[in-house]
C-alpha atoms as a PDB file:
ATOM      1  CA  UNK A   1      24.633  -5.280   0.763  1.00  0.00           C
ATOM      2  CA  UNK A   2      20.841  -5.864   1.442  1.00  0.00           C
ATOM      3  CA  UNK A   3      19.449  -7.885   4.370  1.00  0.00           C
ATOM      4  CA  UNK A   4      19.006 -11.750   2.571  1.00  0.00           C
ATOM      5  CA  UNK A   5      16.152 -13.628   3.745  1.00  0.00           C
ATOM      6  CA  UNK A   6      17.617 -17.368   5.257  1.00  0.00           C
ATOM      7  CA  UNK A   7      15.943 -18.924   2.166  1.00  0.00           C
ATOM      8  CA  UNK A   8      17.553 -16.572   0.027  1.00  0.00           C
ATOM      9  CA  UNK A   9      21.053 -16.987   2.072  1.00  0.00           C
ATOM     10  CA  UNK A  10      20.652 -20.705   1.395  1.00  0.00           C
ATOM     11  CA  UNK A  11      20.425 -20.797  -2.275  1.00  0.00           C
ATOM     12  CA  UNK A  12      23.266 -18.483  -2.588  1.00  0.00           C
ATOM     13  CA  UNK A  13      25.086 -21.233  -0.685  1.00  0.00           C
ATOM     14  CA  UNK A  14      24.725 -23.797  -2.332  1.00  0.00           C
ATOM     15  CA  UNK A  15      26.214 -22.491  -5.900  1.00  0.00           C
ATOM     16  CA  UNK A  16      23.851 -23.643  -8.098  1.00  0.00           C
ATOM     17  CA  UNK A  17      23.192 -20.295  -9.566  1.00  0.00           C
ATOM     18  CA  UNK A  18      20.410 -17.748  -8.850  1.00  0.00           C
ATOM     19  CA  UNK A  19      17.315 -16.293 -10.458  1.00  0.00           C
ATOM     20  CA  UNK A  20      15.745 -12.749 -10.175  1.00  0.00           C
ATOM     21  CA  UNK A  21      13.755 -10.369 -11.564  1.00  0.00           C
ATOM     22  CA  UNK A  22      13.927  -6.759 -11.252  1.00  0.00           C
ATOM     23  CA  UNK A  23      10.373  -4.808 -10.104  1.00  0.00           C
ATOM     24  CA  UNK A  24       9.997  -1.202 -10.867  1.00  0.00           C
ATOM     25  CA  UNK A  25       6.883   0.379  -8.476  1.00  0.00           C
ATOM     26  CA  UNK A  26       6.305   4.162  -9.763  1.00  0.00           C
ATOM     27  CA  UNK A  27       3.978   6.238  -7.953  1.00  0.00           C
ATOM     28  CA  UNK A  28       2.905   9.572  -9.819  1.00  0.00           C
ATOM     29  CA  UNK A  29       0.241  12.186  -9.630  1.00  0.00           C
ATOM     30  CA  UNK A  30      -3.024  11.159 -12.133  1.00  0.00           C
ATOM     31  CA  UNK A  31      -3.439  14.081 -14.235  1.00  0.00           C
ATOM     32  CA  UNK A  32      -7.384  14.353 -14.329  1.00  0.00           C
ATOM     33  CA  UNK A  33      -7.853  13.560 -10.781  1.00  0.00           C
ATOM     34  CA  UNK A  34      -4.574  15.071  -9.289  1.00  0.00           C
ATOM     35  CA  UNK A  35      -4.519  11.682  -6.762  1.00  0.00           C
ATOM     36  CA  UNK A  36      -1.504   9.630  -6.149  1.00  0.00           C
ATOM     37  CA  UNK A  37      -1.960   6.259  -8.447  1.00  0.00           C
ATOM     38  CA  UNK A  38       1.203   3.469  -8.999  1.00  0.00           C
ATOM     39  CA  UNK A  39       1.989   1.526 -11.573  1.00  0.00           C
ATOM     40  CA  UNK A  40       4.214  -1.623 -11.067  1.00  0.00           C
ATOM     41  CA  UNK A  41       6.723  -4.119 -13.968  1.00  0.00           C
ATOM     42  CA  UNK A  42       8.702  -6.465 -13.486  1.00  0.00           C
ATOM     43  CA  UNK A  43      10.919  -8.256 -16.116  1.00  0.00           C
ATOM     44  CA  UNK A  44       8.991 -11.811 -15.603  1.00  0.00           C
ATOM     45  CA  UNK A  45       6.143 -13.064 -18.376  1.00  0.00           C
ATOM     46  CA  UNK A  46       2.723 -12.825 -16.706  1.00  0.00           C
ATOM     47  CA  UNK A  47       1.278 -10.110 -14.685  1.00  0.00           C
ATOM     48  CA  UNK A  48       1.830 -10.745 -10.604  1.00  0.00           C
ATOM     49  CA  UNK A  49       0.750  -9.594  -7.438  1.00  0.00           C
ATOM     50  CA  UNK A  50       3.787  -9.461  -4.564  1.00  0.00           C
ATOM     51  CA  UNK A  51       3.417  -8.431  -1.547  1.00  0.00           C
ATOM     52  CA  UNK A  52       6.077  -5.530  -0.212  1.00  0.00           C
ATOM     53  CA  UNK A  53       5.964  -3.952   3.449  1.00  0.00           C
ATOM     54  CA  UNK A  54       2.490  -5.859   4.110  1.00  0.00           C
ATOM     55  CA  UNK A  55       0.798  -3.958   0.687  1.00  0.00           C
ATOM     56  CA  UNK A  56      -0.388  -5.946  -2.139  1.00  0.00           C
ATOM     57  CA  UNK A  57       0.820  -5.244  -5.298  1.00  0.00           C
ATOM     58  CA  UNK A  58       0.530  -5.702  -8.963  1.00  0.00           C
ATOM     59  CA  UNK A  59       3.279  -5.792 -11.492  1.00  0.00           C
ATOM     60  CA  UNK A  60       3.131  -6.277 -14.944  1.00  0.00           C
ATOM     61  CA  UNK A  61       4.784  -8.849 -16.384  1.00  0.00           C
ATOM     62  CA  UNK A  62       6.816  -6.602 -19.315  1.00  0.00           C
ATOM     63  CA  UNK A  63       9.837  -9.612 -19.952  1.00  0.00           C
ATOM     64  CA  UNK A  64      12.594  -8.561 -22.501  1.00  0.00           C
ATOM     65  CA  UNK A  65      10.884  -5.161 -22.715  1.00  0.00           C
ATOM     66  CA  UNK A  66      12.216  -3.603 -19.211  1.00  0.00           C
ATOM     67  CA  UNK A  67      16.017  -3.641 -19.196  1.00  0.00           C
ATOM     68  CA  UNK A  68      17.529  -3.009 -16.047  1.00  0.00           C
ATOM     69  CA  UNK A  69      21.485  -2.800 -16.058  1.00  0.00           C
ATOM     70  CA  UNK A  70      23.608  -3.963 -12.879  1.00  0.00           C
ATOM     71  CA  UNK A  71      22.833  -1.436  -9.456  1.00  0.00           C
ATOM     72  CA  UNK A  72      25.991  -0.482  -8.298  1.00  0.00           C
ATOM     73  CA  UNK A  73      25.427   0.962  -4.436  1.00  0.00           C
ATOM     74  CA  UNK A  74      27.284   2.065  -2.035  1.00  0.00           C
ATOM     75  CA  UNK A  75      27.691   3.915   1.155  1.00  0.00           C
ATOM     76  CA  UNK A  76      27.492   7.338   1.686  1.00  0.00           C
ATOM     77  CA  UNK A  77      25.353  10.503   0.409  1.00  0.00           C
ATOM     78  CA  UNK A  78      26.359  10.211  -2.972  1.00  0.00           C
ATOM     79  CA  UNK A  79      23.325  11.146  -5.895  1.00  0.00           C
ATOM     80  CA  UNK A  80      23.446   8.277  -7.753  1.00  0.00           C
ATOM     81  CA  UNK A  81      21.303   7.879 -10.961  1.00  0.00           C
ATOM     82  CA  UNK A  82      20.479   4.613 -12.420  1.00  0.00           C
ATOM     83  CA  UNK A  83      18.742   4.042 -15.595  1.00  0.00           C
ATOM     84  CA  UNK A  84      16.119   1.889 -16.707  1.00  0.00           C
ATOM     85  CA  UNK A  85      14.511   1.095 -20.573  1.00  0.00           C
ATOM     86  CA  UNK A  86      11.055   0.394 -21.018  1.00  0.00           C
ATOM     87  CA  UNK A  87       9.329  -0.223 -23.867  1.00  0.00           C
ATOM     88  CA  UNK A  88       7.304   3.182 -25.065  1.00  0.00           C
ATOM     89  CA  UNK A  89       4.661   1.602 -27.419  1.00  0.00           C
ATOM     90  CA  UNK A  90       3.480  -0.687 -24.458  1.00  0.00           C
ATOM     91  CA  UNK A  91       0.044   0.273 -22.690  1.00  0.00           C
ATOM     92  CA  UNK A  92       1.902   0.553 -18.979  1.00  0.00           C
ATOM     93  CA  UNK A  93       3.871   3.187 -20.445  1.00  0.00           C
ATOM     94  CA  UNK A  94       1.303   4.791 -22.136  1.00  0.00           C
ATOM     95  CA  UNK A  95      -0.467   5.168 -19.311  1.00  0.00           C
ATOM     96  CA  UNK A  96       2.479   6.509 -17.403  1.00  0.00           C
ATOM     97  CA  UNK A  97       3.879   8.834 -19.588  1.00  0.00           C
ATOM     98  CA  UNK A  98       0.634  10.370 -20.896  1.00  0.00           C
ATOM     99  CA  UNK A  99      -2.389   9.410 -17.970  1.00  0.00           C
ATOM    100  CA  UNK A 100       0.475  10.389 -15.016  1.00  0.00           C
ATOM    101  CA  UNK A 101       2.324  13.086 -14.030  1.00  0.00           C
ATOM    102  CA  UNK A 102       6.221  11.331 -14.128  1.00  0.00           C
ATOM    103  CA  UNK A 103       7.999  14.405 -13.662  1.00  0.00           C
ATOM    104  CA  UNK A 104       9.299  13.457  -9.681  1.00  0.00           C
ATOM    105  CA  UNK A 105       7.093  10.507  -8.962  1.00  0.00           C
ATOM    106  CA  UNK A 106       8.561   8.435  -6.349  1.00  0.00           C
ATOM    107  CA  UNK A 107      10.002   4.932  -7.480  1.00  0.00           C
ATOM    108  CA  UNK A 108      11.659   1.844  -5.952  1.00  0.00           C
ATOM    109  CA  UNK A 109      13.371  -1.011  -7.731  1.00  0.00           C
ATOM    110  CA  UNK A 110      13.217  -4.339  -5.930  1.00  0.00           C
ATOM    111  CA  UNK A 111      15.022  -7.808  -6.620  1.00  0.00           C
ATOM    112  CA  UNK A 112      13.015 -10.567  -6.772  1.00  0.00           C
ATOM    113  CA  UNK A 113      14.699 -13.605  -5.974  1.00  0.00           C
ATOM    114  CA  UNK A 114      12.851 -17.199  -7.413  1.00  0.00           C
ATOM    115  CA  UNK A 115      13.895 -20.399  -6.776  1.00  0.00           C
ATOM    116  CA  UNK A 116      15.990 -22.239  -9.801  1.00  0.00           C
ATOM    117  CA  UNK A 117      14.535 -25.222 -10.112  1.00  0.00           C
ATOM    118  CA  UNK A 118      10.572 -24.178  -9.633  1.00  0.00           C
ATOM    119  CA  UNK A 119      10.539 -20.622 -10.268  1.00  0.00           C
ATOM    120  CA  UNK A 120       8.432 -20.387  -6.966  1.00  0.00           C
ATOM    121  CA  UNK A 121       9.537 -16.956  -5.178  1.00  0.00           C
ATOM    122  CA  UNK A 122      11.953 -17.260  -2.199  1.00  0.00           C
ATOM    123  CA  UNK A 123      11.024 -14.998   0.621  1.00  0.00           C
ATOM    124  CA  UNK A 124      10.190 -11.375   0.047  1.00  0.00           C
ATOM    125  CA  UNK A 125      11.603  -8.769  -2.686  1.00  0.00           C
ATOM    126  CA  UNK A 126      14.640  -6.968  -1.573  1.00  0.00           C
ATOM    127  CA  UNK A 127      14.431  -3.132  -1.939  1.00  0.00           C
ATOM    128  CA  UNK A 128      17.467  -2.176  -3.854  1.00  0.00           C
ATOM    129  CA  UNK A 129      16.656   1.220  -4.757  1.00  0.00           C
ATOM    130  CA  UNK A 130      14.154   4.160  -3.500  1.00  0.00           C
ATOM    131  CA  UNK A 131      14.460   7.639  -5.083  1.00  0.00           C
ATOM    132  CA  UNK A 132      12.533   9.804  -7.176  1.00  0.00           C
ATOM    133  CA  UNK A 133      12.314  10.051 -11.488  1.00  0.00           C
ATOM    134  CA  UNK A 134      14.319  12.486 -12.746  1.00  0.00           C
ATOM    135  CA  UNK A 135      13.836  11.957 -16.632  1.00  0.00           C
ATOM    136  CA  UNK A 136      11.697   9.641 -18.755  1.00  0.00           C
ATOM    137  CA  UNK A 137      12.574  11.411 -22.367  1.00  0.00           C
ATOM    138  CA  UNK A 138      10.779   8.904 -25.559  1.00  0.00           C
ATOM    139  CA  UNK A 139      12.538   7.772 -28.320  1.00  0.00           C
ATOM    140  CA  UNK A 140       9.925   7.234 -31.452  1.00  0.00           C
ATOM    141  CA  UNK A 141      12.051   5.530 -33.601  1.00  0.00           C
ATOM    142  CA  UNK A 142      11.737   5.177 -37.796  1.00  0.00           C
ATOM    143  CA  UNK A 143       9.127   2.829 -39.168  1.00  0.00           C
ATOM    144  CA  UNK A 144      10.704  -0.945 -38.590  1.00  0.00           C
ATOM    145  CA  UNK A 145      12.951   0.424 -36.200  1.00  0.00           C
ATOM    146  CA  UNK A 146      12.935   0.819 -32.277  1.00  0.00           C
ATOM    147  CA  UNK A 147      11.482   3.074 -29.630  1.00  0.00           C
ATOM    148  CA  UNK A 148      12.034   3.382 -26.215  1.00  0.00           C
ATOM    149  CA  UNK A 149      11.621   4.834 -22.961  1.00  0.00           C
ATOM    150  CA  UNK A 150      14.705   5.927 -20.384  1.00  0.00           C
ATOM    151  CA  UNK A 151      13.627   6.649 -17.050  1.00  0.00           C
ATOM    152  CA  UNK A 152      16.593   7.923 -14.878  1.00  0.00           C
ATOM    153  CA  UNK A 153      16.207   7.529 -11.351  1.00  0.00           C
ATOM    154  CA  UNK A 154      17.982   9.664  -9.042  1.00  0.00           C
ATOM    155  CA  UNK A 155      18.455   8.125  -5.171  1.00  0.00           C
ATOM    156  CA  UNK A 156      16.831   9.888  -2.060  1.00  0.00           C
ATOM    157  CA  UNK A 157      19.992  11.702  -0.653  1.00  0.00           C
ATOM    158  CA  UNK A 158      19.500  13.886  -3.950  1.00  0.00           C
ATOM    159  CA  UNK A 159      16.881  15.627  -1.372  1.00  0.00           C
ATOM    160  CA  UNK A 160      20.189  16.665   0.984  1.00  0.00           C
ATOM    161  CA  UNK A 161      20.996  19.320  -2.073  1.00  0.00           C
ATOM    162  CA  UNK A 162      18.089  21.323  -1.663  1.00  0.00           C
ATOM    163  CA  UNK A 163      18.031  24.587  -0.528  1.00  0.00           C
ATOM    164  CA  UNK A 164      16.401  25.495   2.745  1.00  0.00           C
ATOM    165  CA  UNK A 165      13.384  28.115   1.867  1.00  0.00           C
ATOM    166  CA  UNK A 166      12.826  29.424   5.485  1.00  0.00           C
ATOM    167  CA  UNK A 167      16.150  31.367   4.648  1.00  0.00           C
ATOM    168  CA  UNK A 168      14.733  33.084   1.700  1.00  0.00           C
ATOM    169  CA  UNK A 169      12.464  35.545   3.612  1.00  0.00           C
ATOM    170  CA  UNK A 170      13.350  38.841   5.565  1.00  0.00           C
ATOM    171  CA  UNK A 171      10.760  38.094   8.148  1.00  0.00           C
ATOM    172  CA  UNK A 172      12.542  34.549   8.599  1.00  0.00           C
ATOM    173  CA  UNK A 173      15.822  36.085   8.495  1.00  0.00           C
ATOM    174  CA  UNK A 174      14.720  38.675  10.923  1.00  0.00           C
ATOM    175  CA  UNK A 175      12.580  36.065  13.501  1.00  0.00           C
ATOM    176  CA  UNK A 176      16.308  34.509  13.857  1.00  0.00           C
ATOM    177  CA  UNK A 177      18.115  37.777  14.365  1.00  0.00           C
ATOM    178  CA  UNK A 178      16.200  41.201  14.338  1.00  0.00           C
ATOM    179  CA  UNK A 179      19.076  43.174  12.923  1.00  0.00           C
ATOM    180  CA  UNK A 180      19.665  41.109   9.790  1.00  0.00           C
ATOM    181  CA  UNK A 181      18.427  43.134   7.307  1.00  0.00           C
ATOM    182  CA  UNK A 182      20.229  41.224   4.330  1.00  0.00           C
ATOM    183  CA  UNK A 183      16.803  40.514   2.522  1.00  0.00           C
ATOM    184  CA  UNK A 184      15.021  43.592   3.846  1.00  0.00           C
ATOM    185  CA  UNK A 185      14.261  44.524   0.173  1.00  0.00           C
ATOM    186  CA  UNK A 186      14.245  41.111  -1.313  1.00  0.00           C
ATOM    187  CA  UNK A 187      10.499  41.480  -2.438  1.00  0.00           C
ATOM    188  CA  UNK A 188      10.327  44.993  -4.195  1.00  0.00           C
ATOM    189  CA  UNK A 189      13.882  45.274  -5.208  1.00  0.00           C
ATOM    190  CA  UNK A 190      13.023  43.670  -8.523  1.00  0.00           C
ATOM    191  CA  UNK A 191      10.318  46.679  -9.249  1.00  0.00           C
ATOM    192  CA  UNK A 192      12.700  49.531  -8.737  1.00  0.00           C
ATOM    193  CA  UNK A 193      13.369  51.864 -11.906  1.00  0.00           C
ATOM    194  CA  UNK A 194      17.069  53.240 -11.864  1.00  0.00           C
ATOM    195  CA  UNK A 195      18.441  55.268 -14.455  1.00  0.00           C
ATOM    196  CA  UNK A 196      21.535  54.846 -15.776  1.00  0.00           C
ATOM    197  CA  UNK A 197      24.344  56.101 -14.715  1.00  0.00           C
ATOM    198  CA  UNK A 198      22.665  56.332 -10.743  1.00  0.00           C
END
């Protein structure tokens, strides 16, 4: 369970009921410029600027058109994937699919917590998930019917499953221990000609 601001705490207390919104922050490679941009929603009305970690930022306001099912967590170095609809026909996504490069763009999902009565937020968005985008396949559905867009998000410990590279190399292999000569050939072996039967 995340850290609760004392405001936040408070409400929960008193068992009135609670209000949130969900914030998706993607950050992706532009494709003309190659520079890291992000692009923020969250499922309120109007676009909104929040503040996260001391940084500024804007989220646009995408309502019914961002569905975010429950986050379940937990402890441990499990991958988890979570997945989130967007709308595909909206200019946001547009600009994501098509403008960045979403293939592993970094993403975070926070909770906004607002106040019931005033809607006025109470303290600051709680980080609920950081990983990286896995998928974002687009539906185009038939004429009167509906599209969307799925973007699975995959956790950070998914990272932990990578292979180490320095082990891939005979002069790596060999820096550790100069009699390993297990990839001595690893670079050439795929040009050799044998004949068959040899």
């Amino acid at each position: 369970m995340p850290d609760l601001h004392p405001i936040q705490s408070a409400q929960l207390q008193e068992r009135q009921g609670s209000n949130a919104h969900a914030m998706l922050w993607i950050t992706a490679k532009n494709r003309t410029t190659g520079a890291d941009e992000s692009l923020g929603f969250w499922t309120g009305d109007d676009h909104q600027e929040f503040i996260i970690n001391g940084e500024t930022r804007l989220y646009y306001g995408a309502g019914e058109v961002i569905e975010v099912p429950p986050i379940k967590t937990g402890v441990g170095l499990a991958v988890r994937q979570h997945r989130i609809t967007l709308a595909a026909l909206t200019d946001e996504a547009r600009q994501l699919l098509r403008g960045y490069e979403p293939r592993q763009a970094r993403v975070e999902l926070h909770s906004a917590p607002l106040n019931v009565d005033t809607g006025a937020p109470l303290g600051p968005p709680i980080r609920m998930i950081k990983g990286t985008l896995n998928k974002a396949p687009e539906t185009i559905g038939p004429k009167g019917g509906e599209s969307g867009l799925v973007l699975t998000i995959v956790t950070t410990a998914r990272r932990l499953t990578f292979g180490v590279p320095l082990l891939r190399s005979d002069k790596e292999l060999r820096r550790r221990n100069p009699n390993d000569r297990a990839r001595e050939y690893a670079d050439v072996a795929g040009d050799w000609v044998i004949p068959w039967g040899e």
